[in-house]
Protein backbone atom coordinates (compact mmCIF):
# COMPACT_ATOMS: atom_id res chain seq x y z
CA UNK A 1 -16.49 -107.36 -31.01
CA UNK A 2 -16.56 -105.37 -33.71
CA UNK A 3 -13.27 -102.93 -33.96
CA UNK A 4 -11.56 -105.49 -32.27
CA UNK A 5 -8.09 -107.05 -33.47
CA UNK A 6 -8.18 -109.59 -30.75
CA UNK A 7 -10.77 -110.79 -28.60
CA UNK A 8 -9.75 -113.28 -25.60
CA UNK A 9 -12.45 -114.98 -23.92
CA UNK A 10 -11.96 -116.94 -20.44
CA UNK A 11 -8.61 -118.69 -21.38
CA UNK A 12 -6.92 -121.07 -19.53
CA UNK A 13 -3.80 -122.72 -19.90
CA UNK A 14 -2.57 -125.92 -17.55
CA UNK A 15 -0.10 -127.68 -18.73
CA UNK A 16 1.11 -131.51 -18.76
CA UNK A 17 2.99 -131.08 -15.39
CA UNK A 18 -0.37 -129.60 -13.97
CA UNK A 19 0.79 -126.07 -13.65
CA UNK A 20 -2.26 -123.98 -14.29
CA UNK A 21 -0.52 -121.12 -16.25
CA UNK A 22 -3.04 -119.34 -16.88
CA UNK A 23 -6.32 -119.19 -15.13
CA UNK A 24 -9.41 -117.24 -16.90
CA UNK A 25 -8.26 -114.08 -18.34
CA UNK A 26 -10.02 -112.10 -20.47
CA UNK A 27 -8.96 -109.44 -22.55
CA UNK A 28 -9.77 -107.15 -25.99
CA UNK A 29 -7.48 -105.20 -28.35
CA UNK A 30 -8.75 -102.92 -30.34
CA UNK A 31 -7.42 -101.76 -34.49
CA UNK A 32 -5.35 -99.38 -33.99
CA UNK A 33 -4.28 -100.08 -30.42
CA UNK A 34 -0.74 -100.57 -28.64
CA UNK A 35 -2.14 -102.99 -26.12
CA UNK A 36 0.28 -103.94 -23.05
CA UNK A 37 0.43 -107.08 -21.23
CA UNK A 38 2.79 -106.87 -18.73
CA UNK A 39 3.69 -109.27 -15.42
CA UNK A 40 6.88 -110.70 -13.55
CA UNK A 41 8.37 -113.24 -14.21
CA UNK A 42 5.80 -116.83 -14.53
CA UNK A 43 3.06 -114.43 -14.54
CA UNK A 44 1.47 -116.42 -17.64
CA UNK A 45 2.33 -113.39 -19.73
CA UNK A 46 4.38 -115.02 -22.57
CA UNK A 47 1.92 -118.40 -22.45
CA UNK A 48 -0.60 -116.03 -23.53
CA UNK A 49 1.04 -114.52 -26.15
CA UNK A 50 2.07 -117.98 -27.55
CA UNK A 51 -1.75 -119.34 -27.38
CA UNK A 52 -2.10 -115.75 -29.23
CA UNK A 53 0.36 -116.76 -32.36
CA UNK A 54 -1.17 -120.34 -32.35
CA UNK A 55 2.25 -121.73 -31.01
CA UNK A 56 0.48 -123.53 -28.27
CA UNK A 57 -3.38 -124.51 -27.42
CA UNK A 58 -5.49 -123.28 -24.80
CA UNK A 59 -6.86 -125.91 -22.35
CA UNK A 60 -10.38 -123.63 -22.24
CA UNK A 61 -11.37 -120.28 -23.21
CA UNK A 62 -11.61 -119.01 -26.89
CA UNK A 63 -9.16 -116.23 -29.02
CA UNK A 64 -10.36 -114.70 -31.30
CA UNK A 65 -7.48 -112.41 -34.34
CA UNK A 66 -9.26 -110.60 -36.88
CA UNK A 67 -12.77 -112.22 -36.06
CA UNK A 68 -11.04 -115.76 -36.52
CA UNK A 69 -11.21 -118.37 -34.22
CA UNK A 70 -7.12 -119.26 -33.58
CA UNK A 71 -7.87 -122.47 -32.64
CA UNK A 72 -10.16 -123.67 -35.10
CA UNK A 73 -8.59 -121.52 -38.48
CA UNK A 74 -4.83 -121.68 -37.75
CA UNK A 75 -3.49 -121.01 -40.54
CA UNK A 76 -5.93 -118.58 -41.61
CA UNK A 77 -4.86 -116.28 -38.23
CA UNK A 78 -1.22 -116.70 -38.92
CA UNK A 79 -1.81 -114.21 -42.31
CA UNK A 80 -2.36 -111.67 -39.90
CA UNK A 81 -0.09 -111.92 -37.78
CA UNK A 82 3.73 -110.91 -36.83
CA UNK A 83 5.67 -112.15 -33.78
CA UNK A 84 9.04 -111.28 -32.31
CA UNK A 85 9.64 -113.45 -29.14
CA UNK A 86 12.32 -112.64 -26.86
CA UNK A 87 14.67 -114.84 -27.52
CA UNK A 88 14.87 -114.13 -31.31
CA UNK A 89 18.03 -114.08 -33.00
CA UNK A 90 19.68 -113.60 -36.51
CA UNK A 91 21.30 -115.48 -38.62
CA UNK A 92 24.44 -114.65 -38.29
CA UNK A 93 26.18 -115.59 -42.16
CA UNK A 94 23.18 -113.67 -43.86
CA UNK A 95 23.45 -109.52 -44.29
CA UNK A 96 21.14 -107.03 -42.84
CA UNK A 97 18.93 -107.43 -46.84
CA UNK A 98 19.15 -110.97 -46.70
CA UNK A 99 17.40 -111.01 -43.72
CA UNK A 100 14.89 -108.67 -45.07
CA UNK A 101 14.30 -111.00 -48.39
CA UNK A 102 14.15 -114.15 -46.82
CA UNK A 103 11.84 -113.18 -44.30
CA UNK A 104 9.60 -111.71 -47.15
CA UNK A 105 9.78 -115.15 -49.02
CA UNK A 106 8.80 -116.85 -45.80
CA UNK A 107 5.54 -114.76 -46.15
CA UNK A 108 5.22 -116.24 -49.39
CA UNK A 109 5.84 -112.75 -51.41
CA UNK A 110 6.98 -112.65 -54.37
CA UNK A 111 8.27 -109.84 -57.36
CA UNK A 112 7.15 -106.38 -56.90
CA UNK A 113 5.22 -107.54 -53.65
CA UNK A 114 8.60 -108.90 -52.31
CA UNK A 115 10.88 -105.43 -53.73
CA UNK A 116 8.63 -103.37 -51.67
CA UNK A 117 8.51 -105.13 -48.54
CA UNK A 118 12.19 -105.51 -48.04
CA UNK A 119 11.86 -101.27 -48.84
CA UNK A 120 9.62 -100.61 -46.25
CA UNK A 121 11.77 -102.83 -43.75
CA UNK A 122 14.65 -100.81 -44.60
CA UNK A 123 13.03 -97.64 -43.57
CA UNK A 124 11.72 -99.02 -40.49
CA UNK A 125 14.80 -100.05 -39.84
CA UNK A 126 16.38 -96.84 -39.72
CA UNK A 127 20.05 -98.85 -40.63
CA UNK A 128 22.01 -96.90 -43.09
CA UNK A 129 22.58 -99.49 -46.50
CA UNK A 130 26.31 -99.75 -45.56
CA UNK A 131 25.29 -101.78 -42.56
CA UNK A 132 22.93 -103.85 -44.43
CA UNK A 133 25.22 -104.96 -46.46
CA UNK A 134 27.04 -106.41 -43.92
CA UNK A 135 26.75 -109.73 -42.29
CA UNK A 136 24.54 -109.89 -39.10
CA UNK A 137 27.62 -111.34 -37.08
CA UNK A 138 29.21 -107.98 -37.41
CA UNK A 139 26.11 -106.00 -35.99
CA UNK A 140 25.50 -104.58 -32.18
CA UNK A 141 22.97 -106.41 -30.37
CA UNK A 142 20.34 -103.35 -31.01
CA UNK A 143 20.93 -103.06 -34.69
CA UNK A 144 19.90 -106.69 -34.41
CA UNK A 145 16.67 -106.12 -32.75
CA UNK A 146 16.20 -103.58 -35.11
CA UNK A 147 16.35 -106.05 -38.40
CA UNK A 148 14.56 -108.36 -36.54
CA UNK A 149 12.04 -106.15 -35.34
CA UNK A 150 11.95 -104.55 -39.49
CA UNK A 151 11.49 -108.59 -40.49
CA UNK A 152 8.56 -108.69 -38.25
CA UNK A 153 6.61 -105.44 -39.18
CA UNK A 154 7.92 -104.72 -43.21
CA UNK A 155 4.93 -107.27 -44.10
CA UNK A 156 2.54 -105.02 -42.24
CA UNK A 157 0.96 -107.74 -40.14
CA UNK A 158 -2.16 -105.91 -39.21
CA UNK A 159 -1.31 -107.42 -35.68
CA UNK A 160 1.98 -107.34 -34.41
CA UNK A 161 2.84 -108.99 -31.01
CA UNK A 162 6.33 -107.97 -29.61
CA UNK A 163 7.63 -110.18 -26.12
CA UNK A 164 10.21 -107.71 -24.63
CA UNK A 165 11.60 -105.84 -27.79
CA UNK A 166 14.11 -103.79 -26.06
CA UNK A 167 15.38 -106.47 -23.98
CA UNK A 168 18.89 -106.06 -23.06
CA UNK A 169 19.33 -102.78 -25.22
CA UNK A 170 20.93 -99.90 -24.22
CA UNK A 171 18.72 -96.20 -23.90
CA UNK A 172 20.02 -95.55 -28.03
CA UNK A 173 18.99 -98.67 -29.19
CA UNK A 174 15.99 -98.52 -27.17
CA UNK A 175 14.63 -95.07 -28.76
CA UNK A 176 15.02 -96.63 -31.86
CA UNK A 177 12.76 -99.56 -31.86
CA UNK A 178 10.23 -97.28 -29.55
CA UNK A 179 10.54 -94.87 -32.68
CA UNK A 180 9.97 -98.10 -35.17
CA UNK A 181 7.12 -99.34 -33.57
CA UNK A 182 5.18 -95.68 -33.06
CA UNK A 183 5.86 -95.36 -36.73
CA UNK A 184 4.50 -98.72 -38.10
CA UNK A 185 1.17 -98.17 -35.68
CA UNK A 186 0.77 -94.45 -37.14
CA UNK A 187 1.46 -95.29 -40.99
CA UNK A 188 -0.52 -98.70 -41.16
CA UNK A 189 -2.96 -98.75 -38.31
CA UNK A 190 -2.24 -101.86 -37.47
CA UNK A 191 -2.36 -103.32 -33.63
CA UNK A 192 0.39 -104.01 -31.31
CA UNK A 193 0.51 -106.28 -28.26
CA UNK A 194 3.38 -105.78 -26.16
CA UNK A 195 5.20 -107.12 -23.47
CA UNK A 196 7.72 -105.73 -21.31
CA UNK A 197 9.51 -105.75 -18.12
CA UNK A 198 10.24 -101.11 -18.96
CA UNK A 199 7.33 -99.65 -17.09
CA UNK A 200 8.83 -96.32 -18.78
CA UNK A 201 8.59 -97.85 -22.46
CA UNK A 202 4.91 -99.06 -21.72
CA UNK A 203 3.70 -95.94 -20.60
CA UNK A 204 5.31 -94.51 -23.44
CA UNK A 205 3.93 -96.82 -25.50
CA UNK A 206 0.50 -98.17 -24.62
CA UNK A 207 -2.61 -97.01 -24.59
CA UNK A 208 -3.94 -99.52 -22.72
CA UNK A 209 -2.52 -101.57 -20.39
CA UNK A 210 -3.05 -105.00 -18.46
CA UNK A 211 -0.99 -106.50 -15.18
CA UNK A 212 -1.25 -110.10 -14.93
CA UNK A 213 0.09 -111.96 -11.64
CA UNK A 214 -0.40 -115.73 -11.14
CA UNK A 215 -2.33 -116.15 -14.51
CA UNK A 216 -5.23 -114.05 -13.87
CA UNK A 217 -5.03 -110.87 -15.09
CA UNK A 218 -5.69 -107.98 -11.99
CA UNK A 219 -6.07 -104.25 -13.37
CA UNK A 220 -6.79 -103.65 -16.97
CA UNK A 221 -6.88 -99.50 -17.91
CA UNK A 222 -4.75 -96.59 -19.32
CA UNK A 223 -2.05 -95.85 -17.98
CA UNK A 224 -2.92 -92.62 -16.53
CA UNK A 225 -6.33 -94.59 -15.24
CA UNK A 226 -3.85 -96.89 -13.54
CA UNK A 227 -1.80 -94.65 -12.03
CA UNK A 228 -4.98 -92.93 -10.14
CA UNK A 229 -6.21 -96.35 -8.91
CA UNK A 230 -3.06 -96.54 -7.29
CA UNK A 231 -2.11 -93.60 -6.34
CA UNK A 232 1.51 -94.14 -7.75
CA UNK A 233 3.64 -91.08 -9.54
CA UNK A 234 4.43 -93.90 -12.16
CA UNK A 235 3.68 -96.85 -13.97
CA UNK A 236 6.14 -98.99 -11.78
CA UNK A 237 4.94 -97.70 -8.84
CA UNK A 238 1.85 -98.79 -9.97
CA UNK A 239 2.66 -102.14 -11.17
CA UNK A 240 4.08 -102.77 -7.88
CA UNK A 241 1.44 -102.43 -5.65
CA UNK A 242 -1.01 -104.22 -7.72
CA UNK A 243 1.50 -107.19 -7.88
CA UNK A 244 1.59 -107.30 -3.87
CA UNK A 245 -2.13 -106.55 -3.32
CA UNK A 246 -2.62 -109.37 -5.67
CA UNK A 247 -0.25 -111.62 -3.85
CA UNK A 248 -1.77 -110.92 -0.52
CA UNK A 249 -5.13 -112.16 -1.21
């Protein structure tokens, strides 16, 4: 589709042990879009993303970054895209700008190309130079997921996809990376897909928003749209009774 940054056609995903992760979903994300995929635990949520960055194959069904086929033009998708997976880390000898640099040679950038990236992922980073100066070991765990998060966007990937980026931060650290990713959508335009288990941070965040419970995906709307269907104050609320509506059936 045209204004699209992602277009995901019928997917499914069964794996080895014949678990049938995920079964059919279809989905778009549009430029410009925070786009949030969100489901407990085994929902298929992450196996999507994963199919998404190329990290695994679909059994069926088609994905589609940037007009490319993922499947087909690998490496091709992978220039347009960052990921941050949950269980990221740092590396723990490097400082805050050796993260920064390294992470810009991995993207193969080199020179003035390379000065200015590491620039812009100290500004998103909001960490004052003192700090990254300093090894990573010394650094709380959400001025980690800050750098990491900075590594991720500072090559402004016009498609960013973020698996629970405030994970076990506290409310400070959280703001922060809410405030970092606002930021890199407003300056560069570029599309988010996130994940997360904070029904207040995806309201926050999203504009649109999809539940997905036993690999098929069950309500996709706005927030607010979702909210109405429901008839739930919040986005939890919400979530909830989709969840167990979809469990009865």
């Amino acid at each position: 589709m045209e204004g699209s940054a992602v277009v995901v056609e019928k997917l499914h995903k069964i794996y080895d042990n014949k678990v049938h992760a995920v079964r059919g979903i279809s989905f778009r994300v549009d430029k410009g879009e925070i786009f949030g995929l969100i489901g407990p635990n085994g929902a298929g949520k992450s196996t999507t993303l994963r199919m998404i960055v190329g990290l695994i194959k679909p059994t069926k069904g088609r994905i589609r970054v940037m007009g490319i086929d993922v499947v087909k033009n690998p490496v091709e998708v992978k220039k347009y895209i960052g990921y941050l997976p949950e269980e990221a880390d740092v590396y723990e000898r490097l400082t805050g700008l050796e993260h920064l640099r390294f992470y810009a040679m991995l993207r193969g950038l080199q020179g003035y190309e390379l000065d200015r990236a590491v620039e812009y992922g100290v500004k998103l980073s909001g960490l004052e130079m003192q700090s990254l100066e300093r090894r990573a070991s010394e650094y709380s765990k959400g001025m980690k997921r800050r750098l990491l998060l900075a590594s991720v966007l500072m090559t402004r990937p016009k498609l960013a996809i973020l698996d629970e980026p405030t994970s076990g931060l506290d409310v400070y650290a959280s703001v922060n990376v809410r405030r970092m990713i606002k930021e890199y959508v407003r300056e560069t335009g570029a599309s988010i897909i996130l994940s997360s288990h904070n029904m207040l941070e995806v309201e926050y965040l999203c504009n649109r928003v999809a539940f997905i419970a036993r690999g098929r995906i069950i309500v996709e709307a706005e927030p607010k749209r979702i909210k109405e269907m429901y008839g739930a104050e919040n986005l939890e609320d919400a979530f909830v009774k989709a969840v167990k509506e979809a469990e009865e059936r």
